[in-house]
C-alpha atoms as a PDB file:
ATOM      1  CA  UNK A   1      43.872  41.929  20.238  1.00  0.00           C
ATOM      2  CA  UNK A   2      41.909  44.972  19.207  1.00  0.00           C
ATOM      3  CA  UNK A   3      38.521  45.324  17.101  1.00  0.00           C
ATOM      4  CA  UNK A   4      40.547  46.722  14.074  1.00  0.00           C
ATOM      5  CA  UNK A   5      43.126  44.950  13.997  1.00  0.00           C
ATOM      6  CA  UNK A   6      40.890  41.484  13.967  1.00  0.00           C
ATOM      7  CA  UNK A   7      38.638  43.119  11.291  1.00  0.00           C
ATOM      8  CA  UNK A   8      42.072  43.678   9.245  1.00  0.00           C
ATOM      9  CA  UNK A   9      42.729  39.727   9.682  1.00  0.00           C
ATOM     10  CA  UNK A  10      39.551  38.895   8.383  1.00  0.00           C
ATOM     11  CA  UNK A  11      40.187  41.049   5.279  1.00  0.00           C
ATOM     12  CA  UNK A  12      42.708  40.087   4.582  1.00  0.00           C
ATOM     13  CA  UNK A  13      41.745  36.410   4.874  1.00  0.00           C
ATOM     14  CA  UNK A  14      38.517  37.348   2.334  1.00  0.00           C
ATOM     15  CA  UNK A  15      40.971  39.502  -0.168  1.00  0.00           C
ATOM     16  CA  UNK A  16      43.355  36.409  -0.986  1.00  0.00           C
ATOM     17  CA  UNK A  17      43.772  35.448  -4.370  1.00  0.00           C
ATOM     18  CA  UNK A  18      41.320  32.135  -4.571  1.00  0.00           C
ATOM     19  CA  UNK A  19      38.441  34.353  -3.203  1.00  0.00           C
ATOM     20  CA  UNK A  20      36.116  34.790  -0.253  1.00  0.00           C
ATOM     21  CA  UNK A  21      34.250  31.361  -0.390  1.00  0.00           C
ATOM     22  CA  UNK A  22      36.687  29.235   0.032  1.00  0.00           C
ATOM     23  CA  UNK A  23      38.669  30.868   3.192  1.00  0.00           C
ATOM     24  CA  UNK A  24      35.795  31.593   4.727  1.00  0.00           C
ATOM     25  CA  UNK A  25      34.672  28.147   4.796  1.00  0.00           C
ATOM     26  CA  UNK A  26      37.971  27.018   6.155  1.00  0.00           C
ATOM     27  CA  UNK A  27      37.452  29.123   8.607  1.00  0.00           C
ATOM     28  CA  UNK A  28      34.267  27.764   9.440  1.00  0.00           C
ATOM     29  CA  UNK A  29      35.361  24.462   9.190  1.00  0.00           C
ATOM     30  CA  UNK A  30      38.197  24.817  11.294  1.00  0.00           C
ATOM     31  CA  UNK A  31      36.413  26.582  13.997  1.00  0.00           C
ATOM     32  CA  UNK A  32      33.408  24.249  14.837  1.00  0.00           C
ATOM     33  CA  UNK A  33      35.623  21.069  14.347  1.00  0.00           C
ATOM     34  CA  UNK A  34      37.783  22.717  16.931  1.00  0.00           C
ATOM     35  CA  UNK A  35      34.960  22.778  18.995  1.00  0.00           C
ATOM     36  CA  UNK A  36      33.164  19.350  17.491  1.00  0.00           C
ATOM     37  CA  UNK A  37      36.687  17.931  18.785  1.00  0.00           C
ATOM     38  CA  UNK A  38      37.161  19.854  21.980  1.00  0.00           C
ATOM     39  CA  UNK A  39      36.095  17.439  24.166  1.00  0.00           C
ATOM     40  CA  UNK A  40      38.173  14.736  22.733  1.00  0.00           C
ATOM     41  CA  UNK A  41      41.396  17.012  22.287  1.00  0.00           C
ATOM     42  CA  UNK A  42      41.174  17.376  26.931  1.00  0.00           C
ATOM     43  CA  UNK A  43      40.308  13.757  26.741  1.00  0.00           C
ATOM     44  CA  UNK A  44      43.719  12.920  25.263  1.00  0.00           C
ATOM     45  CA  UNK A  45      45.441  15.822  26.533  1.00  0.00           C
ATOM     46  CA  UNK A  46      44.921  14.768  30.201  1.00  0.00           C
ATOM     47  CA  UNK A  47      45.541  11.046  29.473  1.00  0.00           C
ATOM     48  CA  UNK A  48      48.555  11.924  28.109  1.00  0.00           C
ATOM     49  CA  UNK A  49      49.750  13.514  31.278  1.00  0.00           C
ATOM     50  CA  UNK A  50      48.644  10.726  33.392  1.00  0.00           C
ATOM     51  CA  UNK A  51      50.166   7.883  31.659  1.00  0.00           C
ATOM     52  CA  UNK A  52      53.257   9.549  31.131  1.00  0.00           C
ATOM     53  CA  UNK A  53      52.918   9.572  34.976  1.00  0.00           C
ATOM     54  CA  UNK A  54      50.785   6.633  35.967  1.00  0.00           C
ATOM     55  CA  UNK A  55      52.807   6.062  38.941  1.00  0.00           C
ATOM     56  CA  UNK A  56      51.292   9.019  40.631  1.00  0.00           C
ATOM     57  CA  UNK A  57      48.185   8.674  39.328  1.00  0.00           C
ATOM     58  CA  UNK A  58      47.382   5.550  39.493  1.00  0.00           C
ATOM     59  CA  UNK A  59      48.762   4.439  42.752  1.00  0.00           C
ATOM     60  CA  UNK A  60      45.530   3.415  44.215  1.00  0.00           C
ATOM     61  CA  UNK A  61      44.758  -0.519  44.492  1.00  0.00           C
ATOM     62  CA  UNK A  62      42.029  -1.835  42.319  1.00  0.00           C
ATOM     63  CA  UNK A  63      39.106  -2.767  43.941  1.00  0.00           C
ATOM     64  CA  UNK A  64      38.426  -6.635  44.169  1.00  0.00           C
ATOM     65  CA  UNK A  65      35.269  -8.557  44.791  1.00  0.00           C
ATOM     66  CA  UNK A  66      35.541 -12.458  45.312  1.00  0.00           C
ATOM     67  CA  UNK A  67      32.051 -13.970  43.943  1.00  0.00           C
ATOM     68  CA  UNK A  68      30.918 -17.878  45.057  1.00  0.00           C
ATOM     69  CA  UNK A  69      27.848 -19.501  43.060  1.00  0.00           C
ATOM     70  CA  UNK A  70      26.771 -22.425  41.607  1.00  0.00           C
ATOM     71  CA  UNK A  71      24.669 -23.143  38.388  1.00  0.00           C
ATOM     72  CA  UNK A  72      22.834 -25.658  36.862  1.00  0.00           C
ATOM     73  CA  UNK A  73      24.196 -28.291  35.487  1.00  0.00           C
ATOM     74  CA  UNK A  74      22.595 -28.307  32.192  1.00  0.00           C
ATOM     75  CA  UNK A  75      24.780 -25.009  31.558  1.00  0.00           C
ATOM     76  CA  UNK A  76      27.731 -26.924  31.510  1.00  0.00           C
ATOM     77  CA  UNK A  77      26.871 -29.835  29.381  1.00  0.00           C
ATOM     78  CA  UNK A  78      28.222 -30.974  26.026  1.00  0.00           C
ATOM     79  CA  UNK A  79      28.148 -29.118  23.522  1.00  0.00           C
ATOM     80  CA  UNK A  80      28.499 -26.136  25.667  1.00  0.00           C
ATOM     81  CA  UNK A  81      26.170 -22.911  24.975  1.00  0.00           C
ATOM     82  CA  UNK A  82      29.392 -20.312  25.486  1.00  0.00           C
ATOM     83  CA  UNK A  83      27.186 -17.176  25.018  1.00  0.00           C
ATOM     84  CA  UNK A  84      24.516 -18.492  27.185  1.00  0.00           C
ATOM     85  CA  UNK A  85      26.973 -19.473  30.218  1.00  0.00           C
ATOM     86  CA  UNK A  86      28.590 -16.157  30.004  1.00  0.00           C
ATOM     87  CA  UNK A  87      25.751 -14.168  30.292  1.00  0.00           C
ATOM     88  CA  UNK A  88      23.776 -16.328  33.044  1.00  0.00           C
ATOM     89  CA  UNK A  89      27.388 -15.410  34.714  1.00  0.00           C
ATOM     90  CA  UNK A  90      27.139 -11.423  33.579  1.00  0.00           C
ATOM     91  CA  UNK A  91      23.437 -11.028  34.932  1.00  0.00           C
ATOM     92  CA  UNK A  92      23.833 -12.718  38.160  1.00  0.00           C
ATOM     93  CA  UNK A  93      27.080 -10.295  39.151  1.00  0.00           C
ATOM     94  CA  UNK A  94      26.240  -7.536  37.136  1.00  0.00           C
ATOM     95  CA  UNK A  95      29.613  -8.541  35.090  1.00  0.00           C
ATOM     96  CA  UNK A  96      31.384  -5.686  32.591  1.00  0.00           C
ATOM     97  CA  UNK A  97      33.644  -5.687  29.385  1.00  0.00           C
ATOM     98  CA  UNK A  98      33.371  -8.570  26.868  1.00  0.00           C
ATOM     99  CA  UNK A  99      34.748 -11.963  27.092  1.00  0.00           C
ATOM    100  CA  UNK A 100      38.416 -11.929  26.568  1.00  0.00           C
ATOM    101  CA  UNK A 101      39.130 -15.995  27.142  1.00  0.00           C
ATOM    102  CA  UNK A 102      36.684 -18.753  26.974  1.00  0.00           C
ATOM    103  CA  UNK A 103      38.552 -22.616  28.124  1.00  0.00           C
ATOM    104  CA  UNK A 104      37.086 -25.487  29.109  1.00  0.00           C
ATOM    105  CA  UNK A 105      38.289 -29.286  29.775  1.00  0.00           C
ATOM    106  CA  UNK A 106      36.507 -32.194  30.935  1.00  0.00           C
ATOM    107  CA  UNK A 107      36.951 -30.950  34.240  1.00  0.00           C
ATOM    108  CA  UNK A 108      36.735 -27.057  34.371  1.00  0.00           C
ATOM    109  CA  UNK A 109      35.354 -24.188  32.619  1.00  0.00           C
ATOM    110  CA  UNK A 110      37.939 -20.334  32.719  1.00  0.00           C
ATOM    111  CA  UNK A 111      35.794 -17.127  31.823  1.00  0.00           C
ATOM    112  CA  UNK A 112      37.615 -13.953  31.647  1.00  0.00           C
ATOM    113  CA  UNK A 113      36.230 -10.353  30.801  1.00  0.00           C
ATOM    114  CA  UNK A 114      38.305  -7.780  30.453  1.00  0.00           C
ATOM    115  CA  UNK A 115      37.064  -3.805  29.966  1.00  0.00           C
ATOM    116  CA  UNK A 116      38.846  -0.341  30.721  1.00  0.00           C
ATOM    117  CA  UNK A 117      40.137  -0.343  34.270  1.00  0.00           C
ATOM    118  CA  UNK A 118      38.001  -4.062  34.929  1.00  0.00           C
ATOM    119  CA  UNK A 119      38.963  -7.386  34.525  1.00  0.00           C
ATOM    120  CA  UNK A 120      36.211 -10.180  35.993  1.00  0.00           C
ATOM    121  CA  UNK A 121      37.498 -14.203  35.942  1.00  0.00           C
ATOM    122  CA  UNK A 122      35.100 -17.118  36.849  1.00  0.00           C
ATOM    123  CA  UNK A 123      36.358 -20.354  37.319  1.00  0.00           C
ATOM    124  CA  UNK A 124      33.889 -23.385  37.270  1.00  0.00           C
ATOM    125  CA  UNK A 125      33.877 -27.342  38.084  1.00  0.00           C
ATOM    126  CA  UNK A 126      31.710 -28.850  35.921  1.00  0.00           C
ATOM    127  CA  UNK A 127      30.946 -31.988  38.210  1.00  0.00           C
ATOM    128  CA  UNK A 128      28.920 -30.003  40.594  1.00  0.00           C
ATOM    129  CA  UNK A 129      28.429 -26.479  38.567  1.00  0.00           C
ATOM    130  CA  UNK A 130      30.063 -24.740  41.154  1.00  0.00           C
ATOM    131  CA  UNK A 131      31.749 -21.589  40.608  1.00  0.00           C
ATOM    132  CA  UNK A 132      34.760 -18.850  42.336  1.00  0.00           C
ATOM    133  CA  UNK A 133      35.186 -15.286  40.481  1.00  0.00           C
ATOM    134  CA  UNK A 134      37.121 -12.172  41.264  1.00  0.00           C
ATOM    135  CA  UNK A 135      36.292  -8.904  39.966  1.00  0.00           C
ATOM    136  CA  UNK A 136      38.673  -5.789  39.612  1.00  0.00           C
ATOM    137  CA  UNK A 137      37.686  -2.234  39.100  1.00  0.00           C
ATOM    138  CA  UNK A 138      40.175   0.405  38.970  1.00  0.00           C
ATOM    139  CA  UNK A 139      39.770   3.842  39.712  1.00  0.00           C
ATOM    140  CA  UNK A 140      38.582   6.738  36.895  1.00  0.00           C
ATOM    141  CA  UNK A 141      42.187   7.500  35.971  1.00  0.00           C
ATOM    142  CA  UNK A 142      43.051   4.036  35.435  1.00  0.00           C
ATOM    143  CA  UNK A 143      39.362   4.031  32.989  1.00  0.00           C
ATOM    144  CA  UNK A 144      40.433   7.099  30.802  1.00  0.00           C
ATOM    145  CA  UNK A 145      43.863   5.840  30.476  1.00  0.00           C
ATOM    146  CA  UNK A 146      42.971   2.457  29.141  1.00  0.00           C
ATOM    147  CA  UNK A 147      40.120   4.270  26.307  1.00  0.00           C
ATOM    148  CA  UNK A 148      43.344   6.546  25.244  1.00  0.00           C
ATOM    149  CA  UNK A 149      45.630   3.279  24.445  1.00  0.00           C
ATOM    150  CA  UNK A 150      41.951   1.400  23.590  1.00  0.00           C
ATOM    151  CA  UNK A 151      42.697  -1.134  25.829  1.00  0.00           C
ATOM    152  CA  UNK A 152      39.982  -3.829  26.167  1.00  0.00           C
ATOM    153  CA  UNK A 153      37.133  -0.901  24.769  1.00  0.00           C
ATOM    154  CA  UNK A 154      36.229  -2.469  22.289  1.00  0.00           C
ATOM    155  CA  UNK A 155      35.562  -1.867  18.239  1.00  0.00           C
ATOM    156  CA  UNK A 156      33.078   0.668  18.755  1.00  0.00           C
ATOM    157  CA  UNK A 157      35.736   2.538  20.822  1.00  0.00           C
ATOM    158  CA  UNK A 158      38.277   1.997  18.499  1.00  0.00           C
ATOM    159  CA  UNK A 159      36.301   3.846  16.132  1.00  0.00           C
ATOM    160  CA  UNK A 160      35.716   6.681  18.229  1.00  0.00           C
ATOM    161  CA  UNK A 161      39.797   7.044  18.476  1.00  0.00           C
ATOM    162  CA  UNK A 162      40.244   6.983  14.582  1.00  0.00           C
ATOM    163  CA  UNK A 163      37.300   9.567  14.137  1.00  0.00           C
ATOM    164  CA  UNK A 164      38.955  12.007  16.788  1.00  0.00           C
ATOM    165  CA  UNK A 165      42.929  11.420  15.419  1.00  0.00           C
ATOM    166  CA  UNK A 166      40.936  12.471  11.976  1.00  0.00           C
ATOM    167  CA  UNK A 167      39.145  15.132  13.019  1.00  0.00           C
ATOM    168  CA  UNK A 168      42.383  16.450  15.254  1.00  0.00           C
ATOM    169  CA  UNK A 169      44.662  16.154  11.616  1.00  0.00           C
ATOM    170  CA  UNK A 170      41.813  18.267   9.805  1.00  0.00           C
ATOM    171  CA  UNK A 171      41.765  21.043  12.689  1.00  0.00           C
ATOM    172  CA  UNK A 172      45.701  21.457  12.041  1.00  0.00           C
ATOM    173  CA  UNK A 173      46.047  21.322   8.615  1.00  0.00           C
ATOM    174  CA  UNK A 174      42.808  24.334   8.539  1.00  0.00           C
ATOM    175  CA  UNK A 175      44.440  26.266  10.850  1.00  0.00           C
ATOM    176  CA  UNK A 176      48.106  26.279   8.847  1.00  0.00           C
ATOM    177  CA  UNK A 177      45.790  26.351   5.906  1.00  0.00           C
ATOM    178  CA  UNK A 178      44.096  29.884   7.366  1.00  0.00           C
ATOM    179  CA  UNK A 179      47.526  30.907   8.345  1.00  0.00           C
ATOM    180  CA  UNK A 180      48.597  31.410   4.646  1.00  0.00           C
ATOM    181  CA  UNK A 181      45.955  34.143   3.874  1.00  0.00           C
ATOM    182  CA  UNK A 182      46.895  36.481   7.175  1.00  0.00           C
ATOM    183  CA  UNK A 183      49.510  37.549   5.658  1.00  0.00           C
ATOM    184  CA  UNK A 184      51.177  39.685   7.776  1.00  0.00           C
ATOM    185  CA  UNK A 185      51.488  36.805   9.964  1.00  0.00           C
ATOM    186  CA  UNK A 186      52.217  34.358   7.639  1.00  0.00           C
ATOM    187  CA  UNK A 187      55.925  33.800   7.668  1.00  0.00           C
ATOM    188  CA  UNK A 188      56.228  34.421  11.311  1.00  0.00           C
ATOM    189  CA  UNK A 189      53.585  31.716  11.545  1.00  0.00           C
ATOM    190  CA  UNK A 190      55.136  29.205   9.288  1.00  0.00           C
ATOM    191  CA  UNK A 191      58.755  30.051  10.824  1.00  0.00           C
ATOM    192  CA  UNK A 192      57.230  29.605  14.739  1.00  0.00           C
ATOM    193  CA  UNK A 193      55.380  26.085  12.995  1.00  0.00           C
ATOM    194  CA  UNK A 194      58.962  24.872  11.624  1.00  0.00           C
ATOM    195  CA  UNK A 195      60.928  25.825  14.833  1.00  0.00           C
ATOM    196  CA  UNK A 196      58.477  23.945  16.970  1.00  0.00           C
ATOM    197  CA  UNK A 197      58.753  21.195  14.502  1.00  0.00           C
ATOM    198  CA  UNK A 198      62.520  21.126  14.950  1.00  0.00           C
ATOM    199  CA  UNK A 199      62.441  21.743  18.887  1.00  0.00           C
ATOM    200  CA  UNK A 200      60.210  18.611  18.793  1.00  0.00           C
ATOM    201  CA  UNK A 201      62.866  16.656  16.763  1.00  0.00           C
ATOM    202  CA  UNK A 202      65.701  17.600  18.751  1.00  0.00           C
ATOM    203  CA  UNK A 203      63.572  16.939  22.237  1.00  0.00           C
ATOM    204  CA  UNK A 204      63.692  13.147  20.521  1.00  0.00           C
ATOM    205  CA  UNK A 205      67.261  12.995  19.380  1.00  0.00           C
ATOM    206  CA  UNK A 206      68.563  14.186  22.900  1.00  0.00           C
ATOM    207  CA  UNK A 207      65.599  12.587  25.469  1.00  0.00           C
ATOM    208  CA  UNK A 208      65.073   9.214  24.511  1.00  0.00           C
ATOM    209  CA  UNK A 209      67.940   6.892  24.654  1.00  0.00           C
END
């Protein structure tokens, strides 16, 4: 695309009928969000590839690590300190993720953490404070495929995910927003945005069962 004929674009975009403020900061906005958001727009891209195809990318076992311990018995006595048990637990095995399932009886105690691509689960006897875990790590696929579906990440994640799906709506609607004011490419634009819109609707009617 030549010099000119971007400078035309941009006049045209500053001669439209509500003014040059307000295009221009559409414009603006539209162009560092898209660049705010880049990072998360690949994130999701990707992910979306590799679940859609998680049996080729995530083929590889997890790794597994089979823990043995034993703790003191004050730990495990009535009424039970849940936070401090699990984190005695977390320091000594340099655990990850948050506690997912707390259960104990007279006779045993089940701790279970669960985080993207990990799962950790202790099992204790309370007569003698003795203790078996097994840790799983998956690979890195496996991690950024669990933060797109927010799998065991967390609020703080979750938050992250609603902040990017936000920031991803405002980046489209800009950009059809900016399309209005070119306007010799503003029916072509709309048309191509309506055909896709349609090919996408189709794609559903005829693909999926």
């Amino acid at each position: 695309m030549g010099e000119g004929h971007v400078r035309a674009e941009e006049e045209a975009v500053s001669d439209a009928p509500t003014g040059r403020r307000l295009p221009q900061f559409v414009r603006w906005l539209h162009t560092y969000l898209s660049l705010f958001g880049f990072a998360a727009t690949l994130l999701f891209a990707v992910t979306g590839l590799t679940l859609n195809h998680a049996d080729w990318f995530e083929a590889a076992e997890p790794t597994v690590r089979s823990l043995q311990g034993e703790l003191a018995p004050a730990l495990l006595r009535a009424p039970m300190d849940k936070l401090a048990l699990a984190e005695e637990l977390r320091a000594r095995h340099d655990l990850r993720g948050r506690v997912s399932d707390f259960q104990a009886d007279d006779e045993q105690v089940l701790i279970v953490w669960k985080g993207p691509a990990y799962s950790a689960d202790v099992t204790i006897t309370r007569a003698d404070g003795r203790y078996a875990a097994e840790e799983s790590r998956k690979g890195f696929v496996a991690l950024i495929d669990d933060l797109h579906k927010g799998r065991d990440s967390g609020a703080g994640w979750s938050l992250v995910i609603d902040v990017a799906a936000v920031v991803l709506i405002v980046i489209s609607a800009t950009g059809l927003w900016l399309l209005w004011f070119l306007r010799k490419r503003r029916w072509s634009g709309l048309w191509t945005t309506a055909i896709g819109a349609v090919a996408l609707w189709l794609l559903y009617l005829l693909a999926v069962p």
